[in-house]
N, C-alpha and C. Protein backbone atom coordinates (compact mmCIF):
# COMPACT_ATOMS: atom_id res chain seq x y z
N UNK A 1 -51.27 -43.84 -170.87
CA UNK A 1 -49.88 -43.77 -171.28
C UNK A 1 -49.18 -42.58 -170.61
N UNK A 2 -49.86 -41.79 -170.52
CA UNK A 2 -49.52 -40.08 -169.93
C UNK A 2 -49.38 -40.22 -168.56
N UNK A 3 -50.03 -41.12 -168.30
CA UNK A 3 -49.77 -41.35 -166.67
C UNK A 3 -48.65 -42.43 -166.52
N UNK A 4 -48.17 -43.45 -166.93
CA UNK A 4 -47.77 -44.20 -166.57
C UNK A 4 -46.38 -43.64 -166.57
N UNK A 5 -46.00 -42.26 -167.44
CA UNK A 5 -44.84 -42.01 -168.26
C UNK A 5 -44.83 -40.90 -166.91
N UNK A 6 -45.43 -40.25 -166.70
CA UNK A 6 -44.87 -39.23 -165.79
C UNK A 6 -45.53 -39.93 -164.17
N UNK A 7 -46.16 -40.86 -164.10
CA UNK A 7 -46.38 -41.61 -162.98
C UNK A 7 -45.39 -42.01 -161.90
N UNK A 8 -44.42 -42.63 -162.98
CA UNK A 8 -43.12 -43.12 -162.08
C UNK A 8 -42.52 -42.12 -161.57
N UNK A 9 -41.89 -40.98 -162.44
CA UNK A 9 -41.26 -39.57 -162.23
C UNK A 9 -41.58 -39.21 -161.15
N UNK A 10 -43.22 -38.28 -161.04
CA UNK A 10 -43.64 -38.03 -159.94
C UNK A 10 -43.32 -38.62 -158.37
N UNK A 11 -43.72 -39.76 -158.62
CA UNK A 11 -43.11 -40.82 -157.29
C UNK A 11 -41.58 -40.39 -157.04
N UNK A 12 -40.90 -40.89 -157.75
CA UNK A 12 -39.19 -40.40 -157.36
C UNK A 12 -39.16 -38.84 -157.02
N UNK A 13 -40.14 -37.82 -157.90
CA UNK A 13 -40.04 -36.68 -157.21
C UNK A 13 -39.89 -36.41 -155.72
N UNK A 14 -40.94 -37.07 -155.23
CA UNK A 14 -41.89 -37.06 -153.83
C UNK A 14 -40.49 -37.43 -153.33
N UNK A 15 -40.16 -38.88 -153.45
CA UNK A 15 -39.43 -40.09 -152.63
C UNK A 15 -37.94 -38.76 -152.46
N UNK A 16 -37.75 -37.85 -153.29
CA UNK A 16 -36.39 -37.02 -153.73
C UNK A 16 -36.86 -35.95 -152.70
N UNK A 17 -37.89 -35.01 -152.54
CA UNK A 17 -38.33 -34.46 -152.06
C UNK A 17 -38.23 -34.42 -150.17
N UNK A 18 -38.90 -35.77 -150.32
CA UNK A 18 -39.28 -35.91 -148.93
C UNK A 18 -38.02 -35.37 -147.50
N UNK A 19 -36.76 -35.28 -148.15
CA UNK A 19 -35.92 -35.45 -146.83
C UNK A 19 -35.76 -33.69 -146.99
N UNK A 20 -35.70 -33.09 -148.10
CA UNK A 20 -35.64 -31.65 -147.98
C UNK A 20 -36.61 -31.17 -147.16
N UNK A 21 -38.01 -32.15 -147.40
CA UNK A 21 -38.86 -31.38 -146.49
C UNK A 21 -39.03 -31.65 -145.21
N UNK A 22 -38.41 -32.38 -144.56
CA UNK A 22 -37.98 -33.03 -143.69
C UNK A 22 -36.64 -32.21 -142.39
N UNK A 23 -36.07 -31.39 -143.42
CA UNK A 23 -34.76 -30.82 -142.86
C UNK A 23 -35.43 -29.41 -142.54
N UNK A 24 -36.66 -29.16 -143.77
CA UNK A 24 -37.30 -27.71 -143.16
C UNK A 24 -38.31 -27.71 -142.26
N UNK A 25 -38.83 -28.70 -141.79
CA UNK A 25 -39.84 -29.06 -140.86
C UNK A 25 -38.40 -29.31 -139.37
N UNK A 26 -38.19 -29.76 -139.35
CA UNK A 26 -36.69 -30.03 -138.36
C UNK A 26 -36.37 -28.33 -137.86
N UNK A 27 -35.77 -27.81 -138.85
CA UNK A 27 -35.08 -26.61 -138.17
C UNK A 27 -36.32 -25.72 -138.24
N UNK A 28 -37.45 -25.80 -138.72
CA UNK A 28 -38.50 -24.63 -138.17
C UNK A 28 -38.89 -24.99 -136.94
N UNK A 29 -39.32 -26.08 -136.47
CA UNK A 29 -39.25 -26.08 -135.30
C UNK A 29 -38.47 -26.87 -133.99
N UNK A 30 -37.50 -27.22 -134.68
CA UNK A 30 -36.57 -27.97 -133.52
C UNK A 30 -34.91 -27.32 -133.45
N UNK A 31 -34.76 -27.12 -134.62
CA UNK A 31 -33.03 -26.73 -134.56
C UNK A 31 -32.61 -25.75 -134.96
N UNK A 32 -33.63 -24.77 -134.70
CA UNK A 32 -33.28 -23.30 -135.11
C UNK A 32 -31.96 -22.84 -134.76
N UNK A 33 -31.29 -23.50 -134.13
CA UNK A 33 -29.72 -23.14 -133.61
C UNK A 33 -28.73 -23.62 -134.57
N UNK A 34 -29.25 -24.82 -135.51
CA UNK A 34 -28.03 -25.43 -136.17
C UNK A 34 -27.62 -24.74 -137.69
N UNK A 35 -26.55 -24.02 -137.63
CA UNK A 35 -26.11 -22.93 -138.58
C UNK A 35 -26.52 -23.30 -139.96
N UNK A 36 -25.92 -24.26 -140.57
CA UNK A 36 -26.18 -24.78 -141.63
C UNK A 36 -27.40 -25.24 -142.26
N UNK A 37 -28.09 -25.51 -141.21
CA UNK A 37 -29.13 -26.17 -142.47
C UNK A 37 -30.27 -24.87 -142.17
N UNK A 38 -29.73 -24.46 -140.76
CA UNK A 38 -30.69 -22.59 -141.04
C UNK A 38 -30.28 -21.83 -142.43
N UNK A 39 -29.13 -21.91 -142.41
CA UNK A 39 -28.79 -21.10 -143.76
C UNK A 39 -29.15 -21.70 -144.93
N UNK A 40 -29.35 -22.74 -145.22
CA UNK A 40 -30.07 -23.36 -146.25
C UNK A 40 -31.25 -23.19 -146.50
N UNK A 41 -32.51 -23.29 -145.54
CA UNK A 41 -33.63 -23.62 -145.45
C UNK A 41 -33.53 -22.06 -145.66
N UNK A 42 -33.06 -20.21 -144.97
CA UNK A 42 -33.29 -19.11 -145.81
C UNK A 42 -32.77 -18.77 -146.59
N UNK A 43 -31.50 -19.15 -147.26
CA UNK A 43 -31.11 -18.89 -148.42
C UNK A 43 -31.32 -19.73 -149.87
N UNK A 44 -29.92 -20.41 -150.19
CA UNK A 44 -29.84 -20.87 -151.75
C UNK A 44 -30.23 -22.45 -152.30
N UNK A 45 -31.03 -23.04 -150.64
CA UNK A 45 -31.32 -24.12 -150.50
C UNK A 45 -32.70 -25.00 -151.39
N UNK A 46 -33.26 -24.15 -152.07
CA UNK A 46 -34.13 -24.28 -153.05
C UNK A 46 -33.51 -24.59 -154.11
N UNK A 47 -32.57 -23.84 -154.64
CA UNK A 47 -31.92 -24.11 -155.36
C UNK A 47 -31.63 -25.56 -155.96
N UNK A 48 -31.32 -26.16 -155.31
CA UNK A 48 -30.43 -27.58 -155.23
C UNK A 48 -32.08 -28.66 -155.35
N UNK A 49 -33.20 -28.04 -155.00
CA UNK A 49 -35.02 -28.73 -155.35
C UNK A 49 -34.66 -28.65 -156.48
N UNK A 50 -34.89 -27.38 -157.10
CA UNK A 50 -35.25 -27.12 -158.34
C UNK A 50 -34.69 -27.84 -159.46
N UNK A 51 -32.96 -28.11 -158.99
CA UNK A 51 -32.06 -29.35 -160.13
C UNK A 51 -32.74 -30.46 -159.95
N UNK A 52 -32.36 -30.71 -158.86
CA UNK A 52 -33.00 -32.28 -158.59
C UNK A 52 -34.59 -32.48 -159.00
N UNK A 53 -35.47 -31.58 -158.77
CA UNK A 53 -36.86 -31.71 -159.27
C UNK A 53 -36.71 -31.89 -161.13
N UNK A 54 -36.20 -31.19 -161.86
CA UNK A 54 -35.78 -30.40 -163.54
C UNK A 54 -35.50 -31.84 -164.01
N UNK A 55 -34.08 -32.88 -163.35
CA UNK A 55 -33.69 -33.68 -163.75
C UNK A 55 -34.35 -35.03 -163.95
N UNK A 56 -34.96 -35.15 -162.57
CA UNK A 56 -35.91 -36.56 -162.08
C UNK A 56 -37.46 -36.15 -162.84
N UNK A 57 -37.93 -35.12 -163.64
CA UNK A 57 -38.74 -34.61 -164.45
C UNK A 57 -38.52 -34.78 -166.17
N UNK A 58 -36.77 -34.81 -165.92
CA UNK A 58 -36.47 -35.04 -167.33
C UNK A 58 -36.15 -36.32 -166.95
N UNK A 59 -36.50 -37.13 -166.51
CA UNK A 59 -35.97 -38.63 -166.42
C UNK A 59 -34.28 -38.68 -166.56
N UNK A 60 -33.78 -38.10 -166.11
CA UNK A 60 -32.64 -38.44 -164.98
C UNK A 60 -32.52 -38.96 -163.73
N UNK A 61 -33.10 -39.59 -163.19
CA UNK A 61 -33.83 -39.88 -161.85
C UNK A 61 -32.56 -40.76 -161.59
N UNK A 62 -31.47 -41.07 -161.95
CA UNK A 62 -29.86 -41.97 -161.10
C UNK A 62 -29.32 -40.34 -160.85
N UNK A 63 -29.10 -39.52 -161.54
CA UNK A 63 -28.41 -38.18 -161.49
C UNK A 63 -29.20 -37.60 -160.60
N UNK A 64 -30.35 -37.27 -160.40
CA UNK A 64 -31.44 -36.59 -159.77
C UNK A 64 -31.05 -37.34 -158.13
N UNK A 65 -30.94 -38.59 -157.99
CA UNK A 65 -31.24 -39.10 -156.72
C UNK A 65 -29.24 -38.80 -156.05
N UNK A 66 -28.62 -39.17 -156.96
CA UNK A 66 -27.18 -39.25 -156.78
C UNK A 66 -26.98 -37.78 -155.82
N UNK A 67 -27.45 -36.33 -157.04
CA UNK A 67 -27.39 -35.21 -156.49
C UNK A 67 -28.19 -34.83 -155.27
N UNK A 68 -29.56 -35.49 -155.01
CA UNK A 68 -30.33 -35.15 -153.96
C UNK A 68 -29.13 -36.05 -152.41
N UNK A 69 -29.04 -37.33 -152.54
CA UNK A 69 -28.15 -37.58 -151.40
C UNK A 69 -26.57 -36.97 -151.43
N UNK A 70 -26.32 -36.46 -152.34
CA UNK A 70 -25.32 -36.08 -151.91
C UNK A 70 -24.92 -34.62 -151.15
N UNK A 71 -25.95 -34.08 -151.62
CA UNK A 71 -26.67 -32.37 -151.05
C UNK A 71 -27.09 -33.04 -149.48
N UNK A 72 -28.28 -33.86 -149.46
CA UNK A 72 -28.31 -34.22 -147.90
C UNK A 72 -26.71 -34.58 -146.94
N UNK A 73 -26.36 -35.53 -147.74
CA UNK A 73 -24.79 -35.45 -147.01
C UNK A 73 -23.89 -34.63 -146.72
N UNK A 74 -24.09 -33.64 -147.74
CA UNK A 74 -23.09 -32.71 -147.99
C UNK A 74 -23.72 -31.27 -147.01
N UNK A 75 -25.05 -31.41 -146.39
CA UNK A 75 -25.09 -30.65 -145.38
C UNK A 75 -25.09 -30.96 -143.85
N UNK A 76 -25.39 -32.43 -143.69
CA UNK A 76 -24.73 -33.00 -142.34
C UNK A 76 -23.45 -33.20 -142.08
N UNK A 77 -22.64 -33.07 -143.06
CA UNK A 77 -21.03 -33.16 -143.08
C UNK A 77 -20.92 -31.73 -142.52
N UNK A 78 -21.31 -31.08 -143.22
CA UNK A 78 -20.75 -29.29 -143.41
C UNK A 78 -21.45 -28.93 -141.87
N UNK A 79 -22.45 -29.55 -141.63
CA UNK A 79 -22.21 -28.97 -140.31
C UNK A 79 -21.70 -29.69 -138.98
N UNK A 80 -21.41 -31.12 -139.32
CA UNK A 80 -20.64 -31.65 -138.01
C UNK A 80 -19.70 -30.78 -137.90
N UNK A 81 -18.76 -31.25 -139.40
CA UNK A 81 -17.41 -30.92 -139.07
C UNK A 81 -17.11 -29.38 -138.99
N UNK A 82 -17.97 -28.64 -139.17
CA UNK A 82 -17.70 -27.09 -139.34
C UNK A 82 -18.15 -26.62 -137.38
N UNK A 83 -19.10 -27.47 -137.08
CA UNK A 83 -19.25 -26.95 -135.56
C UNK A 83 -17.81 -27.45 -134.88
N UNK A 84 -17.19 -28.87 -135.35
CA UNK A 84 -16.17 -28.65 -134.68
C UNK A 84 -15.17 -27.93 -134.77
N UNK A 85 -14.84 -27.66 -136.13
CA UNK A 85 -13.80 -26.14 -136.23
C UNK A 85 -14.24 -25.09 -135.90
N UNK A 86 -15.14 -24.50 -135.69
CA UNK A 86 -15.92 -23.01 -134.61
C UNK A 86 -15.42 -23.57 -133.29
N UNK A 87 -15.58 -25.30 -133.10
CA UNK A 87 -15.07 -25.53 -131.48
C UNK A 87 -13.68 -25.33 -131.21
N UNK A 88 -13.52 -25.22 -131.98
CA UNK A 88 -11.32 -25.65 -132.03
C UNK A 88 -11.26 -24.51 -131.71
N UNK A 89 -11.70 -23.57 -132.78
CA UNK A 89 -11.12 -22.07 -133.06
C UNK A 89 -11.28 -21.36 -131.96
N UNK A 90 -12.83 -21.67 -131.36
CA UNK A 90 -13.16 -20.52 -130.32
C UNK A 90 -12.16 -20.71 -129.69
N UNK A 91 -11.20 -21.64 -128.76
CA UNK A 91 -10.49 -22.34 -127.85
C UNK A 91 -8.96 -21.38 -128.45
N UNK A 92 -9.03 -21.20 -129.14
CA UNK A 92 -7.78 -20.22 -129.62
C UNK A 92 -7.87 -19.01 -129.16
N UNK A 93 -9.00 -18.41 -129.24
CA UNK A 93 -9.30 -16.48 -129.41
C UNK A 93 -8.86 -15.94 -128.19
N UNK A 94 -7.52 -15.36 -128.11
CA UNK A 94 -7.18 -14.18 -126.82
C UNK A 94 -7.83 -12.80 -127.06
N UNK A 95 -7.29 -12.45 -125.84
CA UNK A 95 -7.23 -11.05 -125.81
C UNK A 95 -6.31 -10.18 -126.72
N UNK A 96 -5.51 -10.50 -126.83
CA UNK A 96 -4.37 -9.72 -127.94
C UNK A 96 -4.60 -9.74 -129.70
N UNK A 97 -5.41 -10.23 -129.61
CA UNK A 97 -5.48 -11.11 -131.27
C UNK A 97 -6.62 -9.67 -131.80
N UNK A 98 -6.46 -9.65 -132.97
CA UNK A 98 -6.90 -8.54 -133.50
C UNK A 98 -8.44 -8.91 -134.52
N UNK A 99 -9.36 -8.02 -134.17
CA UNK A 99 -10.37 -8.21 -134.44
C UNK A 99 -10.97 -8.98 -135.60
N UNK A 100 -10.33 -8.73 -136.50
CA UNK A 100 -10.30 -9.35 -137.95
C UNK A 100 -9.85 -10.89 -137.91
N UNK A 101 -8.91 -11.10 -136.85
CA UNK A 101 -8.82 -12.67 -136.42
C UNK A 101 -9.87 -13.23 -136.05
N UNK A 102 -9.90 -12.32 -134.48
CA UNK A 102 -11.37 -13.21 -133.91
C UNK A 102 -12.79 -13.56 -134.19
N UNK A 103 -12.98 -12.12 -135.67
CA UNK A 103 -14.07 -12.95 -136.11
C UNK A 103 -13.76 -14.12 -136.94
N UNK A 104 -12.53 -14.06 -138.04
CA UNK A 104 -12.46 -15.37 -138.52
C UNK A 104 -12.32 -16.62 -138.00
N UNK A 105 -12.40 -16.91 -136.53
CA UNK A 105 -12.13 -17.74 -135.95
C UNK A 105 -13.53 -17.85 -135.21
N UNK A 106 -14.41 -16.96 -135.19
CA UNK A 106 -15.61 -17.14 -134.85
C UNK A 106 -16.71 -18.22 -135.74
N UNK A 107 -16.04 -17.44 -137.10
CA UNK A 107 -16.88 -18.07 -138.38
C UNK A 107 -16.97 -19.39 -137.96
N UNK A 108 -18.39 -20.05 -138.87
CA UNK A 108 -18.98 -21.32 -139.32
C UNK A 108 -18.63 -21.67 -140.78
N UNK A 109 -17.45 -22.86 -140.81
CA UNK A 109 -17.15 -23.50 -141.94
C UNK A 109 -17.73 -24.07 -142.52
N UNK A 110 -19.18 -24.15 -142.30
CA UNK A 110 -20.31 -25.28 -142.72
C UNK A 110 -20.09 -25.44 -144.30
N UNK A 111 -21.11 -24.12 -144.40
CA UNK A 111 -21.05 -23.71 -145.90
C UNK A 111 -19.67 -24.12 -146.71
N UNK A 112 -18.55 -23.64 -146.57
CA UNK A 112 -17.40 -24.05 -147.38
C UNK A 112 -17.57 -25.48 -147.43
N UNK A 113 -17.19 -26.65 -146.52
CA UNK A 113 -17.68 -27.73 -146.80
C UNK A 113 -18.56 -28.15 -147.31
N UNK A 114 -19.91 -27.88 -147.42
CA UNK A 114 -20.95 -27.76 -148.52
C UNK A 114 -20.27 -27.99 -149.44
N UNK A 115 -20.28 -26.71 -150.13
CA UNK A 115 -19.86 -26.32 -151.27
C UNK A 115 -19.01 -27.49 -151.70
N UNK A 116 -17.55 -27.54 -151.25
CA UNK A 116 -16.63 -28.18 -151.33
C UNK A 116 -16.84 -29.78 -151.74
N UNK A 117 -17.79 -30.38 -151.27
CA UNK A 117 -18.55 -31.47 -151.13
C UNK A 117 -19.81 -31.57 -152.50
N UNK A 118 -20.24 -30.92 -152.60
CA UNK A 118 -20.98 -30.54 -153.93
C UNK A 118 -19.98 -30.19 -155.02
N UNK A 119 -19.10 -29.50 -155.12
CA UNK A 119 -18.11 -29.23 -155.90
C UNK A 119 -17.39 -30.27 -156.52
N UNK A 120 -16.90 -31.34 -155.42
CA UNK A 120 -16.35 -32.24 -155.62
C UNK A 120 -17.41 -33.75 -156.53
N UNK A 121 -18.53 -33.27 -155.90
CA UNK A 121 -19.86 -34.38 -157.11
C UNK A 121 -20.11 -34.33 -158.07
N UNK A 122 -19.63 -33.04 -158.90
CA UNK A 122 -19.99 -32.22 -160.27
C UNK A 122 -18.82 -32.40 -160.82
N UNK A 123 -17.74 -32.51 -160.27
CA UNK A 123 -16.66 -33.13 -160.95
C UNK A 123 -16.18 -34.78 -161.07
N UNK A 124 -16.52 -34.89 -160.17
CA UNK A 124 -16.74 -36.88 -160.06
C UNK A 124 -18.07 -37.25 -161.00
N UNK A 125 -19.26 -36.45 -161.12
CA UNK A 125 -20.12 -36.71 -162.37
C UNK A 125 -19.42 -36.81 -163.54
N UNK A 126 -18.86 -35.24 -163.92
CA UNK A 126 -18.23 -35.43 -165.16
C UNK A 126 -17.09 -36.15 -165.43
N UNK A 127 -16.66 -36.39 -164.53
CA UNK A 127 -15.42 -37.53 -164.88
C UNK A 127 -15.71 -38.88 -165.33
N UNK A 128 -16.86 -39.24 -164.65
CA UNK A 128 -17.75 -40.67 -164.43
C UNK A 128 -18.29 -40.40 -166.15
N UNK A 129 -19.05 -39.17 -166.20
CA UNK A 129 -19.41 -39.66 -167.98
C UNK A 129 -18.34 -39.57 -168.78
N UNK A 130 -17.18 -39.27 -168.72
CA UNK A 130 -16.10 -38.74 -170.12
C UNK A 130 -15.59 -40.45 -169.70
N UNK A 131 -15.38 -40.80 -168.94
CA UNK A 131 -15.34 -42.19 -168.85
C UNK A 131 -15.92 -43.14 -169.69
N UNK A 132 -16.89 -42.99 -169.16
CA UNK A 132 -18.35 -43.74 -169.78
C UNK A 132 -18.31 -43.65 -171.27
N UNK A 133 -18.19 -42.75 -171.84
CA UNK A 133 -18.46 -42.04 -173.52
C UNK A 133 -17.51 -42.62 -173.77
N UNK A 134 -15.95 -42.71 -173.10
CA UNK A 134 -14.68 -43.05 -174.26
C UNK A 134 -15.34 -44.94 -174.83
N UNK A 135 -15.97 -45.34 -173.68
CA UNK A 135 -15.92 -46.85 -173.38
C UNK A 135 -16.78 -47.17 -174.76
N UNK A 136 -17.93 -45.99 -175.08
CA UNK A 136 -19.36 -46.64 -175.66
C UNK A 136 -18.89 -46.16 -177.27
């Protein structure tokens, strides 16, 4: 019974798992250049395991999987579109422009999109249940 009950879980763990470990096997040895998911894989990128592991453990596993692809999406977004605004921007930076510009125009928007993108799932969750609750 003990198995069958945390049997399934486990599996969706793995199946939830697999692409995180996937993105850190990738940039350890292939894409050590690509900003975003470097900054993930050394910073707050565990983070976002640990929900998704907590939830698909508490048998949340639609919430658990919802949040795991949307974190994967939400870091191939953040870094297409953020390398192309570093591309835009660099294409701006003179000589006259004052230092405090040119690094902001240096910056990688990745992260904000992240965020922004995750931000926007935690509020489309809770909207989706206050929905849900008025109905039931």
């Amino acid at each position: 019974m003990m198995i069958e009950k945390y049997g399934r879980r486990i599996k969706w763990l793995i199946l939830q798992m697999t692409p995180y470990l996937l993105m850190v096997i990738l940039y350890r040895f292939f894409l050590k250049d690509v900003y975003l998911l470097g900054w993930m894989v050394r910073r707050n990128f565990v983070y976002i395991w640990l929900i998704v592991g907590v939830l698909t453990l508490l048998n949340r596993i639609k919430i658990a999987n919802a949040l795991a692809i949307t974190d994967i999406s939400a870091i191939i977004i953040g870094q297409v579109i953020g390398t192309r605004i570093k591309q835009n921007n660099l294409l701006k930076i003179n000589e006259d422009m004052p230092a405090g510009q040119v690094y902001r125009l240096q910056n990688h928007q990745g992260f904000y999109i992240w965020l922004l993108i995750m931000f926007l799932f935690v509020i489309g969750l809770i909207i989706y249940h206050l929905i849900r609750r008025k109905r039931t």
